[in-house]
C-alpha atoms as a PDB file:
ATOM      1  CA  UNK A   1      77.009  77.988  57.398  1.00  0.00           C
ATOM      2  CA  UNK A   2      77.406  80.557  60.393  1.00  0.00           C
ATOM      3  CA  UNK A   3      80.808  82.010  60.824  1.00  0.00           C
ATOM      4  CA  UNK A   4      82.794  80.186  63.957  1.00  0.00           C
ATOM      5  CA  UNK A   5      82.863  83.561  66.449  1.00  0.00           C
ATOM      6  CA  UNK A   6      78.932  83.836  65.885  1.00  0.00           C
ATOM      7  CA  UNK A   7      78.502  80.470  67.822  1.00  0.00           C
ATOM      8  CA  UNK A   8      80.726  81.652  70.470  1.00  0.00           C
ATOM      9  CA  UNK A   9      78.549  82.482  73.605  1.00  0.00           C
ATOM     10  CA  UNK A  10      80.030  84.750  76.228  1.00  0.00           C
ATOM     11  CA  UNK A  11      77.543  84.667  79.040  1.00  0.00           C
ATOM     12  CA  UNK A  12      78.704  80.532  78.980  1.00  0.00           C
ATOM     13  CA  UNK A  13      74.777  79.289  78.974  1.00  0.00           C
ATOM     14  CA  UNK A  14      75.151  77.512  75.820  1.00  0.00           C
ATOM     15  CA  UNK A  15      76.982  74.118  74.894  1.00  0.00           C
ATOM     16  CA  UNK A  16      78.626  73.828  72.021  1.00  0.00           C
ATOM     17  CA  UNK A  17      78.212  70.271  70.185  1.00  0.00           C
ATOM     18  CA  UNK A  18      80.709  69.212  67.584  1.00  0.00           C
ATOM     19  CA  UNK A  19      79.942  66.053  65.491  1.00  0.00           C
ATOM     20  CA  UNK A  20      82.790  65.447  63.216  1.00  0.00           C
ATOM     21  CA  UNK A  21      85.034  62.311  61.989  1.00  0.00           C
ATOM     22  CA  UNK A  22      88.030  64.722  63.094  1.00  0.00           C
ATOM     23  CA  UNK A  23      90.030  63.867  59.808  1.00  0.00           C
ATOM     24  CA  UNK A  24      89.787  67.110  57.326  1.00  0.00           C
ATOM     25  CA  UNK A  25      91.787  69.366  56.635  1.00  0.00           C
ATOM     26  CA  UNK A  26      91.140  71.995  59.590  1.00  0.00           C
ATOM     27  CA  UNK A  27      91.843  68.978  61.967  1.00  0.00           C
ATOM     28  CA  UNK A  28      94.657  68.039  60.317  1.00  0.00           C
ATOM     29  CA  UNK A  29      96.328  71.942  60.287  1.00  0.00           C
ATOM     30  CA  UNK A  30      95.154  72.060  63.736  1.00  0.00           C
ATOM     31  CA  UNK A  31      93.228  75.109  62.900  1.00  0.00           C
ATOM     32  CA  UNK A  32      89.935  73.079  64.650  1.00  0.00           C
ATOM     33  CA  UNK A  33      91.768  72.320  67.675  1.00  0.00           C
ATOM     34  CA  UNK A  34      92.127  75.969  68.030  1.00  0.00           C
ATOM     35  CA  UNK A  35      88.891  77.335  67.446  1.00  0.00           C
ATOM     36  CA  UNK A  36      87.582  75.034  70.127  1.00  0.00           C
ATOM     37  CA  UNK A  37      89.722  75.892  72.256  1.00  0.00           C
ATOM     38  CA  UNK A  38      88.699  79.847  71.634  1.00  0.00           C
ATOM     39  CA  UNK A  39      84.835  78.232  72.346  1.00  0.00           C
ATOM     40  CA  UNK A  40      85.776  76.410  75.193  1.00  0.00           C
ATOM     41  CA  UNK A  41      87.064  79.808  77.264  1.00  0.00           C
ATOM     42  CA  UNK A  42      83.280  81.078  77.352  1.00  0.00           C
ATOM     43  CA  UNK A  43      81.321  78.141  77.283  1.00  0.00           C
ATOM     44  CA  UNK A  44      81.160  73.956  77.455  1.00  0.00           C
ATOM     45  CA  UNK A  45      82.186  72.318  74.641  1.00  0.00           C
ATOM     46  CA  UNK A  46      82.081  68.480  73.688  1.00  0.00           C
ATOM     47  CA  UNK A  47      83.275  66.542  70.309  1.00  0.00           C
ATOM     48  CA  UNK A  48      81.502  63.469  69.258  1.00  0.00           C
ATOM     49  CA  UNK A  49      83.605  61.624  67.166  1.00  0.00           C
ATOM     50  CA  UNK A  50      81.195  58.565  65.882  1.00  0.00           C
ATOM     51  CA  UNK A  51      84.194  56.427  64.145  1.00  0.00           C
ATOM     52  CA  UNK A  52      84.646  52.934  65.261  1.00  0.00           C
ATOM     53  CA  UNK A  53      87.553  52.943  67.346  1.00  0.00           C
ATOM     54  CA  UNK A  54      89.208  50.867  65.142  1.00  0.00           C
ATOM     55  CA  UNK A  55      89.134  53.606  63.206  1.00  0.00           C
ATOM     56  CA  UNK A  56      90.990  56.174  65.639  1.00  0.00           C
ATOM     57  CA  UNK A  57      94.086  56.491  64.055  1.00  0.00           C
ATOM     58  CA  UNK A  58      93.102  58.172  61.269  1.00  0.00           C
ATOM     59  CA  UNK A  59      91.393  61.006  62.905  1.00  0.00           C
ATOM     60  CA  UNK A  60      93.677  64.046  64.379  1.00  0.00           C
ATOM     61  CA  UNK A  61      91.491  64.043  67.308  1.00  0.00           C
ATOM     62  CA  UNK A  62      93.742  62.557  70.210  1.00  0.00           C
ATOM     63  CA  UNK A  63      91.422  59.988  72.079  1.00  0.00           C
ATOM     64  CA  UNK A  64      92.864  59.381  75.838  1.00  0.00           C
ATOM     65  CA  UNK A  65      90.810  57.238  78.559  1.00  0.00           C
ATOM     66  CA  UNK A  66      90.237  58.538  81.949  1.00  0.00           C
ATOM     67  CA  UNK A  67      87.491  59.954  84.061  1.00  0.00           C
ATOM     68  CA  UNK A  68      85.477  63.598  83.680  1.00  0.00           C
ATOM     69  CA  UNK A  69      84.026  64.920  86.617  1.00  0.00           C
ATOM     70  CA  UNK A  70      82.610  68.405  88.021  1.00  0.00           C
ATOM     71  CA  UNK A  71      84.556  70.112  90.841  1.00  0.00           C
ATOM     72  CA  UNK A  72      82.704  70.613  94.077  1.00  0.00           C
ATOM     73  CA  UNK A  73      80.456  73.809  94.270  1.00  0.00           C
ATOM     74  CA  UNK A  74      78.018  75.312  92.340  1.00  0.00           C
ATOM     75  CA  UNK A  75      79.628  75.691  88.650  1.00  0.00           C
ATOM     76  CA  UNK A  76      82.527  73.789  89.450  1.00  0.00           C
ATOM     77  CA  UNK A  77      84.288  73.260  86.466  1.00  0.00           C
ATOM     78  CA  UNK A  78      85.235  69.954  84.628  1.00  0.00           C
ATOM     79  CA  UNK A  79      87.892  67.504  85.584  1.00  0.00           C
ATOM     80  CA  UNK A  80      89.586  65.428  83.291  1.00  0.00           C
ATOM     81  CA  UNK A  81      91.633  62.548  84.594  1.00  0.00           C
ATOM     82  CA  UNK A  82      93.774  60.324  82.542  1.00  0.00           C
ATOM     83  CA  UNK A  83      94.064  56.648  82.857  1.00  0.00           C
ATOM     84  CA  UNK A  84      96.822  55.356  83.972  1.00  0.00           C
ATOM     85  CA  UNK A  85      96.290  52.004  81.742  1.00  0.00           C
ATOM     86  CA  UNK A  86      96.177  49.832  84.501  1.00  0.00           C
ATOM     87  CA  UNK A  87      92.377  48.823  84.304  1.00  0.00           C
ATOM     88  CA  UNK A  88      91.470  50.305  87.252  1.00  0.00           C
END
């Protein structure tokens, strides 16, 4: 185990990759949710959360449909964009 600041990288070259089922206790205080967010001001970050969906609920990871895409321009930074539930 590496302490969390020692996997933050400030020069923003490195992605960190989170495989969890989002349902301990540092999810559930929130105390996760901050930490990536710290990580996520320096560098990418993604969660893979490999529950069934079925299985959502349980977690204390929010799961929202939509569509991530890169800005225009070199580094342009991600766009999330909700769903609007309408299938389309």
């Amino acid at each position: 185990p590496r302490a969390p600041e020692l996997l933050r990288d400030p020069t923003g070259r490195q992605l960190t990759l989170v495989l969890s089922d989002c349902a301990g206790p540092l999810w559930r205080t929130g105390r996760m949710q901050r930490l990536l967010h710290r990580w996520s001001r320096t560098s990418p970050v993604a969660v893979v959360q490999p529950l069934p969906q079925r299985m959502w609920g349980r977690t204390h990871l929010p799961a929202s449909a939509g569509l991530l895409r890169r800005r225009e321009g070199l580094g342009g930074r991600l766009e999330f964009r909700q769903s609007d539930g309408g299938g389309g």
